[in-house]
N, C-alpha and C. Protein backbone atom coordinates (compact mmCIF):
# COMPACT_ATOMS: atom_id res chain seq x y z
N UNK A 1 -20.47 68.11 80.52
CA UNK A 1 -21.23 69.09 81.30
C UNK A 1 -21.11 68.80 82.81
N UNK A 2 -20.85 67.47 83.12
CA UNK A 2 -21.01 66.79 84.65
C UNK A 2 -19.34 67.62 85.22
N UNK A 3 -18.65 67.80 83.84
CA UNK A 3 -17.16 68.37 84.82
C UNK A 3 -17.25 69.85 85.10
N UNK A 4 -17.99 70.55 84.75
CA UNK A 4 -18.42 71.67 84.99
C UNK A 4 -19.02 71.80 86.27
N UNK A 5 -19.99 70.83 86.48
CA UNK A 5 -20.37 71.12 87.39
C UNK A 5 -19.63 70.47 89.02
N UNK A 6 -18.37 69.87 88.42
CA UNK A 6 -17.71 69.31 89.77
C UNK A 6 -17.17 70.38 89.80
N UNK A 7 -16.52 70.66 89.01
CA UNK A 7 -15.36 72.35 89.00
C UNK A 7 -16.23 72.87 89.83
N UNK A 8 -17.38 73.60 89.36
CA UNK A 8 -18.14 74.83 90.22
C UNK A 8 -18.72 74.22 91.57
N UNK A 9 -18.74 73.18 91.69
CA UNK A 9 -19.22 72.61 93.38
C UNK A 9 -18.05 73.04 93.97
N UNK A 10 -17.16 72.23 93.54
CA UNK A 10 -15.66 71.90 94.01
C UNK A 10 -15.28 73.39 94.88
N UNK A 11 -15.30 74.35 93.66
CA UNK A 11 -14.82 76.00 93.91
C UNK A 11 -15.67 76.31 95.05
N UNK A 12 -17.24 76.00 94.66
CA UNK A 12 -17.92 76.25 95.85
C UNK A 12 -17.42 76.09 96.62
N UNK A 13 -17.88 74.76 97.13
CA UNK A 13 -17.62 73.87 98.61
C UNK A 13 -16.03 74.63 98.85
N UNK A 14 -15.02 74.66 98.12
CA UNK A 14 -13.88 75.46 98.90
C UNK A 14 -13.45 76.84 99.70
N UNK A 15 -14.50 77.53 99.07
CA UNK A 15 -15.06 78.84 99.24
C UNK A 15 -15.71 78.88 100.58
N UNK A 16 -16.52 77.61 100.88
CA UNK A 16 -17.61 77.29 101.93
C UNK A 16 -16.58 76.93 103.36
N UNK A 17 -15.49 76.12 102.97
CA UNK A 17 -14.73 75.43 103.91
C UNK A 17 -14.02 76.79 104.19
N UNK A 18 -13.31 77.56 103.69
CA UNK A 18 -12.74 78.95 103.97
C UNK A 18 -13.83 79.61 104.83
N UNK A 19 -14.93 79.86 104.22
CA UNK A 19 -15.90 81.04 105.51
C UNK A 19 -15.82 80.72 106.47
N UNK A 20 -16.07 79.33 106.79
CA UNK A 20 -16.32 78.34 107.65
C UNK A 20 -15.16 78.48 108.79
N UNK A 21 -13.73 77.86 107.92
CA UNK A 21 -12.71 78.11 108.93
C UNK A 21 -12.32 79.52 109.43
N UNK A 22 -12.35 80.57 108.99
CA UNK A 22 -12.37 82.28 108.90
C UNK A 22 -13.70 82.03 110.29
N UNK A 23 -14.64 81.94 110.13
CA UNK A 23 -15.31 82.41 111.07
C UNK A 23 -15.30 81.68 112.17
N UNK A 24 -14.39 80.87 112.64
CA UNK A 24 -14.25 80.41 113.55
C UNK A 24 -13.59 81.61 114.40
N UNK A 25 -12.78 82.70 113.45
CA UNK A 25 -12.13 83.13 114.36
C UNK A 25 -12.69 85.02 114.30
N UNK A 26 -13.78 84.51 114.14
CA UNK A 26 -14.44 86.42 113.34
C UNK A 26 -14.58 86.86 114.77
N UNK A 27 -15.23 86.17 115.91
CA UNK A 27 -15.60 86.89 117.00
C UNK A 27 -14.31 87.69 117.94
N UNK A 28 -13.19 87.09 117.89
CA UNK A 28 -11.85 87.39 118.36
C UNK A 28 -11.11 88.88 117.41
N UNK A 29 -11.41 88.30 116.27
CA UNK A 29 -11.05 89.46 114.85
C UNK A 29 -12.05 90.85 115.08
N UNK A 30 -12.78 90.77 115.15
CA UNK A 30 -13.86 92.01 115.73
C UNK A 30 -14.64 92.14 116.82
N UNK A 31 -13.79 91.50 117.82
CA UNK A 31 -13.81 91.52 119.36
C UNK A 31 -15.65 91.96 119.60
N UNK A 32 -15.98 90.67 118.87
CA UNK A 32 -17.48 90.63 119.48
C UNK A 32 -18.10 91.08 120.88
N UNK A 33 -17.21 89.94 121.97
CA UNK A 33 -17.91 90.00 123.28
C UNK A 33 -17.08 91.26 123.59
N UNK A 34 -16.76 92.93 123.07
CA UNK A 34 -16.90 94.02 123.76
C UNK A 34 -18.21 94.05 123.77
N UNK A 35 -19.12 94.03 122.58
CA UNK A 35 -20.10 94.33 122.69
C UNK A 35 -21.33 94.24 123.59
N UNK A 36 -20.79 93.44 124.57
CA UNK A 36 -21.97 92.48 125.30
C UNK A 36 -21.50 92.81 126.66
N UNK A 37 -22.48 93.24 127.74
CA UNK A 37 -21.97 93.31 128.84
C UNK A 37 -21.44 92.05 129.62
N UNK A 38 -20.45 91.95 129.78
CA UNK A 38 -19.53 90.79 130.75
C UNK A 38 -20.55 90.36 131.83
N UNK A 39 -21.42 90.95 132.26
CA UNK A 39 -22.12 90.10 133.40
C UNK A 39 -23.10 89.63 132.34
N UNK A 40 -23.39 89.25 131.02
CA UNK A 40 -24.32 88.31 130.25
C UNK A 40 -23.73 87.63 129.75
N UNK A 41 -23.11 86.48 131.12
CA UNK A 41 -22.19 85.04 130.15
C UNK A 41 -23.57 84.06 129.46
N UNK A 42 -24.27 83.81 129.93
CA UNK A 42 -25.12 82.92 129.55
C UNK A 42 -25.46 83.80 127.44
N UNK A 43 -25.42 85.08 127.89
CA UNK A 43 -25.63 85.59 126.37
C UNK A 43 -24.00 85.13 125.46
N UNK A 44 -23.21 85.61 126.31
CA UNK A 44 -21.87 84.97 125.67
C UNK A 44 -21.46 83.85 125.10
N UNK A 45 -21.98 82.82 126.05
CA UNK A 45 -22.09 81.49 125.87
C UNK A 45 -22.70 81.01 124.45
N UNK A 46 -23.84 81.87 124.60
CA UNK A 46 -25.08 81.37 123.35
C UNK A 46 -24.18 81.93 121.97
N UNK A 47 -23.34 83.06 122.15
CA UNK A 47 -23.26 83.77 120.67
C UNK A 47 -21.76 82.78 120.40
N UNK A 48 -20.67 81.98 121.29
CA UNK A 48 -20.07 81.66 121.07
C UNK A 48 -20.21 80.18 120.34
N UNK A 49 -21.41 79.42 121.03
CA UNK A 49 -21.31 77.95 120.39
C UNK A 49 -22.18 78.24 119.31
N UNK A 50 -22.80 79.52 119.05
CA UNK A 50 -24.17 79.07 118.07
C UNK A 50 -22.97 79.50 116.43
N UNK A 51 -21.90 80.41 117.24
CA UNK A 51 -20.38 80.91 115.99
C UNK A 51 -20.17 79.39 115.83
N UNK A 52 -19.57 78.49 116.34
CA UNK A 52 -19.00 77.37 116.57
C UNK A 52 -19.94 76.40 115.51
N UNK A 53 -20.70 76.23 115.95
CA UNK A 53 -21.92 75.67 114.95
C UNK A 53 -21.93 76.11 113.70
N UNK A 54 -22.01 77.28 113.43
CA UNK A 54 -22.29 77.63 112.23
C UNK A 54 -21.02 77.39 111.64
N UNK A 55 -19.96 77.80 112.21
CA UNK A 55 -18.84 77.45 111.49
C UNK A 55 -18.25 75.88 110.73
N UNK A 56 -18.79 75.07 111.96
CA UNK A 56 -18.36 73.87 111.63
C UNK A 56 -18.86 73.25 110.61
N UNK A 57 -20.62 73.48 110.72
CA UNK A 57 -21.99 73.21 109.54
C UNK A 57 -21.00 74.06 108.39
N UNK A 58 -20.33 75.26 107.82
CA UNK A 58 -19.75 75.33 106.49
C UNK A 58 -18.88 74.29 106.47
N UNK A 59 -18.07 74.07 107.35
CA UNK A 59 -17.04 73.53 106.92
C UNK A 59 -17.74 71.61 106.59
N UNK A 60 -18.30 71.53 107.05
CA UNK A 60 -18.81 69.81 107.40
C UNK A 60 -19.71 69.91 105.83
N UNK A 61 -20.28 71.08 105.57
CA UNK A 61 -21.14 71.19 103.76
C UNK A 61 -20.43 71.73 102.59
N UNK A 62 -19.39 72.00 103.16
CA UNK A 62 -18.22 72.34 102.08
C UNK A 62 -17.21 70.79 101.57
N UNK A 63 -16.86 69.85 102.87
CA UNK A 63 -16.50 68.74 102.71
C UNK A 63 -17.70 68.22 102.62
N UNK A 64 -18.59 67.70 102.68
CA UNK A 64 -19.56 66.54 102.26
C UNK A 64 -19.90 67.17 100.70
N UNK A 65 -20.20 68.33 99.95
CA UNK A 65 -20.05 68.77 98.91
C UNK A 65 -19.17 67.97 97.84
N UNK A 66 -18.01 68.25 98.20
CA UNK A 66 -16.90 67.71 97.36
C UNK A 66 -16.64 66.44 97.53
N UNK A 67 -17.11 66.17 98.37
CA UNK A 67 -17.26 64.28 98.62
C UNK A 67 -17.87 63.53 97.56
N UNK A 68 -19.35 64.30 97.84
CA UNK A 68 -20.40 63.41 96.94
C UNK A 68 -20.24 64.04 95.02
N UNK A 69 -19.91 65.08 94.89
CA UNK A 69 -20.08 65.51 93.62
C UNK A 69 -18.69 64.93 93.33
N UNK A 70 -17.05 64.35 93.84
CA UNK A 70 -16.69 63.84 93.15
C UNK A 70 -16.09 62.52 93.10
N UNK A 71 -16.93 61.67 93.98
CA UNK A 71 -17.00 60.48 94.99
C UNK A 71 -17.64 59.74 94.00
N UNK A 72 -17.57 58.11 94.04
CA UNK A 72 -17.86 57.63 93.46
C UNK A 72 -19.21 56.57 93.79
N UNK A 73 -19.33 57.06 94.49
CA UNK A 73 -20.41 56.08 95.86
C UNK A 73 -21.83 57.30 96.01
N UNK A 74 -21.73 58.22 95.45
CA UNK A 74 -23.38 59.47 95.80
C UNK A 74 -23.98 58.62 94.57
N UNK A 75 -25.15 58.91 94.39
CA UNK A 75 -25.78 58.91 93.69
C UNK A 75 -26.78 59.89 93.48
N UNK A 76 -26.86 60.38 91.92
CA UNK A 76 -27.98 61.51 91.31
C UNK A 76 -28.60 62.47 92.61
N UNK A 77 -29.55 61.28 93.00
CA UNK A 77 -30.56 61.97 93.68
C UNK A 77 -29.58 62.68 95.08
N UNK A 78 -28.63 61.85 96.03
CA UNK A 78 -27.88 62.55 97.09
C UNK A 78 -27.27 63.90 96.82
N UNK A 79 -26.99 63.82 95.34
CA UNK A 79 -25.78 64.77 94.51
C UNK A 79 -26.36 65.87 94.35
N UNK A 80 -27.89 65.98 94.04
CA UNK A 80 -29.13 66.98 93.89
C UNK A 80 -29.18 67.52 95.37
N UNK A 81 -29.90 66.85 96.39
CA UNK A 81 -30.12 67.10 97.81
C UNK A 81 -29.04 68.10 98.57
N UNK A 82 -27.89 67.34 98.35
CA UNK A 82 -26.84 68.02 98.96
C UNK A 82 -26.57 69.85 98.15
N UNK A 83 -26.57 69.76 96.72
CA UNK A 83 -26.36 71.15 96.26
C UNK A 83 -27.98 72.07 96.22
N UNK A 84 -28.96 71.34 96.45
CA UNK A 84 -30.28 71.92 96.62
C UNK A 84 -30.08 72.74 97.78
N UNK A 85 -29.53 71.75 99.04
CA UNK A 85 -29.27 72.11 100.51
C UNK A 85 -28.52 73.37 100.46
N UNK A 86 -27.65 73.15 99.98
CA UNK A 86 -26.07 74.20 99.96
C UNK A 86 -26.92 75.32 99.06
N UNK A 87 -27.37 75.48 97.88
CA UNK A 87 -28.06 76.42 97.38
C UNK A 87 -28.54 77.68 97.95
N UNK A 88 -29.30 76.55 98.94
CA UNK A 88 -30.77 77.35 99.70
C UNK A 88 -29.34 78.28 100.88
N UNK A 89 -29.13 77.42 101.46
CA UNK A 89 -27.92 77.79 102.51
C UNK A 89 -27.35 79.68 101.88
N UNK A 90 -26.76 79.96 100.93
CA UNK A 90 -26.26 80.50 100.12
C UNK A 90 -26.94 81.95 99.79
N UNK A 91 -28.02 81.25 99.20
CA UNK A 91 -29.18 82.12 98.66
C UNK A 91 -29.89 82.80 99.77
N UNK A 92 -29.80 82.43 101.06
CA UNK A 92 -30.17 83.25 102.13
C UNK A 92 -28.77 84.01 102.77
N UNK A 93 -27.91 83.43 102.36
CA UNK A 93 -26.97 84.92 102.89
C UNK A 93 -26.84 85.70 102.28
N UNK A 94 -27.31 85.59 100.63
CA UNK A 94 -27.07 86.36 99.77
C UNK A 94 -27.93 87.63 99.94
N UNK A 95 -29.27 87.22 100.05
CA UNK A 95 -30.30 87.69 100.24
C UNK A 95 -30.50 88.46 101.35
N UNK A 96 -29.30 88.25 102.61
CA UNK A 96 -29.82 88.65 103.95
C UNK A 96 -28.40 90.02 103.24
N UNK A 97 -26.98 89.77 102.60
CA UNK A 97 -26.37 90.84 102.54
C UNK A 97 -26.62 91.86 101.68
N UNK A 98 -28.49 91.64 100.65
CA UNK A 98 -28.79 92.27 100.33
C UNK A 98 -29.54 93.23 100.82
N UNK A 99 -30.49 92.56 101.76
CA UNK A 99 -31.39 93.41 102.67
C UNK A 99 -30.66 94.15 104.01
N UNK A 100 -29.72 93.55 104.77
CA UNK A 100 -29.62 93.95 105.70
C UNK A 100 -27.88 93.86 105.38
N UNK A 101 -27.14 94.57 104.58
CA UNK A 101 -25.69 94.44 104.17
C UNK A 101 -24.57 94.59 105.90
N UNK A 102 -23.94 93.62 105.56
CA UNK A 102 -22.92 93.84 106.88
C UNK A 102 -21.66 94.37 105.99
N UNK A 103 -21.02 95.26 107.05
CA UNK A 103 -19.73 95.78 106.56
C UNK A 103 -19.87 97.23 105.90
N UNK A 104 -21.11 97.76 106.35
CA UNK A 104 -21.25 98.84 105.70
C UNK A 104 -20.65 100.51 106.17
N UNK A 105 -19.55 99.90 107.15
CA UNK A 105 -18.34 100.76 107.66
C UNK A 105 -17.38 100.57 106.95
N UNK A 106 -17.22 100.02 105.74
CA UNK A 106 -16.20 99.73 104.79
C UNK A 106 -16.77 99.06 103.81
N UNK A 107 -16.74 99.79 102.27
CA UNK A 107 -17.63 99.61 101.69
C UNK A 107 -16.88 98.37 100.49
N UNK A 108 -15.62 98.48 100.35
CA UNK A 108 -14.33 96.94 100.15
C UNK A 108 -15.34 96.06 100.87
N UNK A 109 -15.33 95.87 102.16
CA UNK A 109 -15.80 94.82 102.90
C UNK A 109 -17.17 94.42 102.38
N UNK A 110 -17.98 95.44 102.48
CA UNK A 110 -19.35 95.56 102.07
C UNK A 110 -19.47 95.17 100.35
N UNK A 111 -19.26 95.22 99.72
CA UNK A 111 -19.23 94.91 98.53
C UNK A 111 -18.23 93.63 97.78
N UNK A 112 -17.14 93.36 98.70
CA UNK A 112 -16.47 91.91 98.65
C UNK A 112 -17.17 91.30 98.88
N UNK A 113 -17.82 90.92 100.30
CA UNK A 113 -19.20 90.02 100.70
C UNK A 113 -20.03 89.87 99.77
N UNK A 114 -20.52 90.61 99.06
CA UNK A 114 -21.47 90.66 98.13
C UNK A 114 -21.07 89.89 96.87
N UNK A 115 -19.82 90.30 96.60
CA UNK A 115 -19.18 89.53 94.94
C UNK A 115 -19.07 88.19 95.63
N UNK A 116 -18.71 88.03 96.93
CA UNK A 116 -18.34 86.56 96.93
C UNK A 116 -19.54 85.65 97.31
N UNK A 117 -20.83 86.49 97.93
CA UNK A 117 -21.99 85.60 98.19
C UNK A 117 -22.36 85.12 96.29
N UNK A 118 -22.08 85.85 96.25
CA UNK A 118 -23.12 85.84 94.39
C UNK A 118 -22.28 84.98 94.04
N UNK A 119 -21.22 84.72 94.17
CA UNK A 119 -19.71 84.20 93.12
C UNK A 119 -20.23 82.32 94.09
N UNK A 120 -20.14 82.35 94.83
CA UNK A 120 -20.49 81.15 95.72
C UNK A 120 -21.93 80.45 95.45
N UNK A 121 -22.86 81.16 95.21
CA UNK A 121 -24.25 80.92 95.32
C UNK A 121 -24.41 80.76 93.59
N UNK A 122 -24.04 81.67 92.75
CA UNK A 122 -24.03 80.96 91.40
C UNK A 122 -23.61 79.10 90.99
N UNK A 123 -21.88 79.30 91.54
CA UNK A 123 -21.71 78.10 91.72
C UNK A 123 -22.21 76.67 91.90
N UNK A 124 -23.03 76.96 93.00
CA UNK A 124 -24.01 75.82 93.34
C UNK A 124 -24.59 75.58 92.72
N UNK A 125 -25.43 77.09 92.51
CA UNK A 125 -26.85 77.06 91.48
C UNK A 125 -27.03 76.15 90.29
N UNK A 126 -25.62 77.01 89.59
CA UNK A 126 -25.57 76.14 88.39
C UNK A 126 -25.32 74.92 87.86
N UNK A 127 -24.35 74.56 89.14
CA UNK A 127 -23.97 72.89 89.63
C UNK A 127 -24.98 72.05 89.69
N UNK A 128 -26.29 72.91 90.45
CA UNK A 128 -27.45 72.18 90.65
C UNK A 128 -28.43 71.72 89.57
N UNK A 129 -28.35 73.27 88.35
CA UNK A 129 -29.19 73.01 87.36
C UNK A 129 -28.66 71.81 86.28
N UNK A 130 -27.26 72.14 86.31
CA UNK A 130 -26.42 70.84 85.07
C UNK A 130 -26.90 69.38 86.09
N UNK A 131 -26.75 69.27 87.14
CA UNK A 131 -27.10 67.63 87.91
C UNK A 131 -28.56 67.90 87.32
N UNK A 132 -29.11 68.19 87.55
CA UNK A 132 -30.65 68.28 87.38
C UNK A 132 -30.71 67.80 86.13
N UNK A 133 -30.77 68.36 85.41
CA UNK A 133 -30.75 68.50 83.92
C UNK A 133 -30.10 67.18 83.16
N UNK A 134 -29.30 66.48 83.82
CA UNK A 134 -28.36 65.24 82.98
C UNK A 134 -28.93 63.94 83.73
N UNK A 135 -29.22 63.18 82.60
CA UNK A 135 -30.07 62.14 82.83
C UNK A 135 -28.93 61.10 83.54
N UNK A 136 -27.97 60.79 83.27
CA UNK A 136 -26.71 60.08 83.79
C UNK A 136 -25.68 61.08 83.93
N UNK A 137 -25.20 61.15 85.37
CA UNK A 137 -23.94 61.56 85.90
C UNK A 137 -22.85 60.55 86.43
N UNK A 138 -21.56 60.69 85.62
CA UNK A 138 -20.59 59.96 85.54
C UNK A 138 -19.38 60.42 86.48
């Protein structure tokens, strides 16, 4: 049951390292700063490092993911924390492309996002419930 749940971290966390690296480059891809008047660098500034951040945080919880779930040095409780973390992470984008859907100028886009938040956020989930659930993980 414990390889199940490295598989589905694993897929996760790879899934995670992809958004991650992809959105490093989303603001350039849909030429964000048209949106923003050029005399609000200080606003520019903010939307560029807070992209930067977020991007790096997938990519840095996509590798520490696959570290500890198939590393030999986590233990139980880190192995829980970390996919609890990533869960929650998940379950609010899922939740935010339910309430407030992006991409809804293309409904491919709009509904890919969606299969892949759910497809990502299961992953974890269930990763989380099998660690949970197994008294020794090997």
């Amino acid at each position: 049951m414990f390889m199940l749940s490295r598989i589905l971290t694993t897929v996760g966390s790879i899934i995670t390292i992809c958004f991650g690296l992809w959105h490093f480059f989303v603001p350039r891809i849909w030429n964000w700063y048209s949106y923003i008047n050029p005399n609000a660098t200080e606003l520019i500034i903010a939307v560029r490092n807070i992209n930067v951040f977020f991007s790096l945080c997938l990519v840095l919880f996509g590798a520490a993911n696959i570290i500890f779930i198939n590393g030999n040095h986590a233990n139980r409780f880190s192995i829980i924390i970390m996919l609890l973390v990533t869960s929650v992470l998940w379950l609010t984008r899922l939740s935010l492309q339910l309430i407030y859907p992006q991409g809804s100028f293309n409904l491919i886009v709009r509904y890919g996002m969606l299969i892949m938040f759910i497809i990502v956020t299961l992953c974890f989930l269930i990763s989380l419930f099998i660690v949970i659930s197994q008294k020794n993980i090997a």
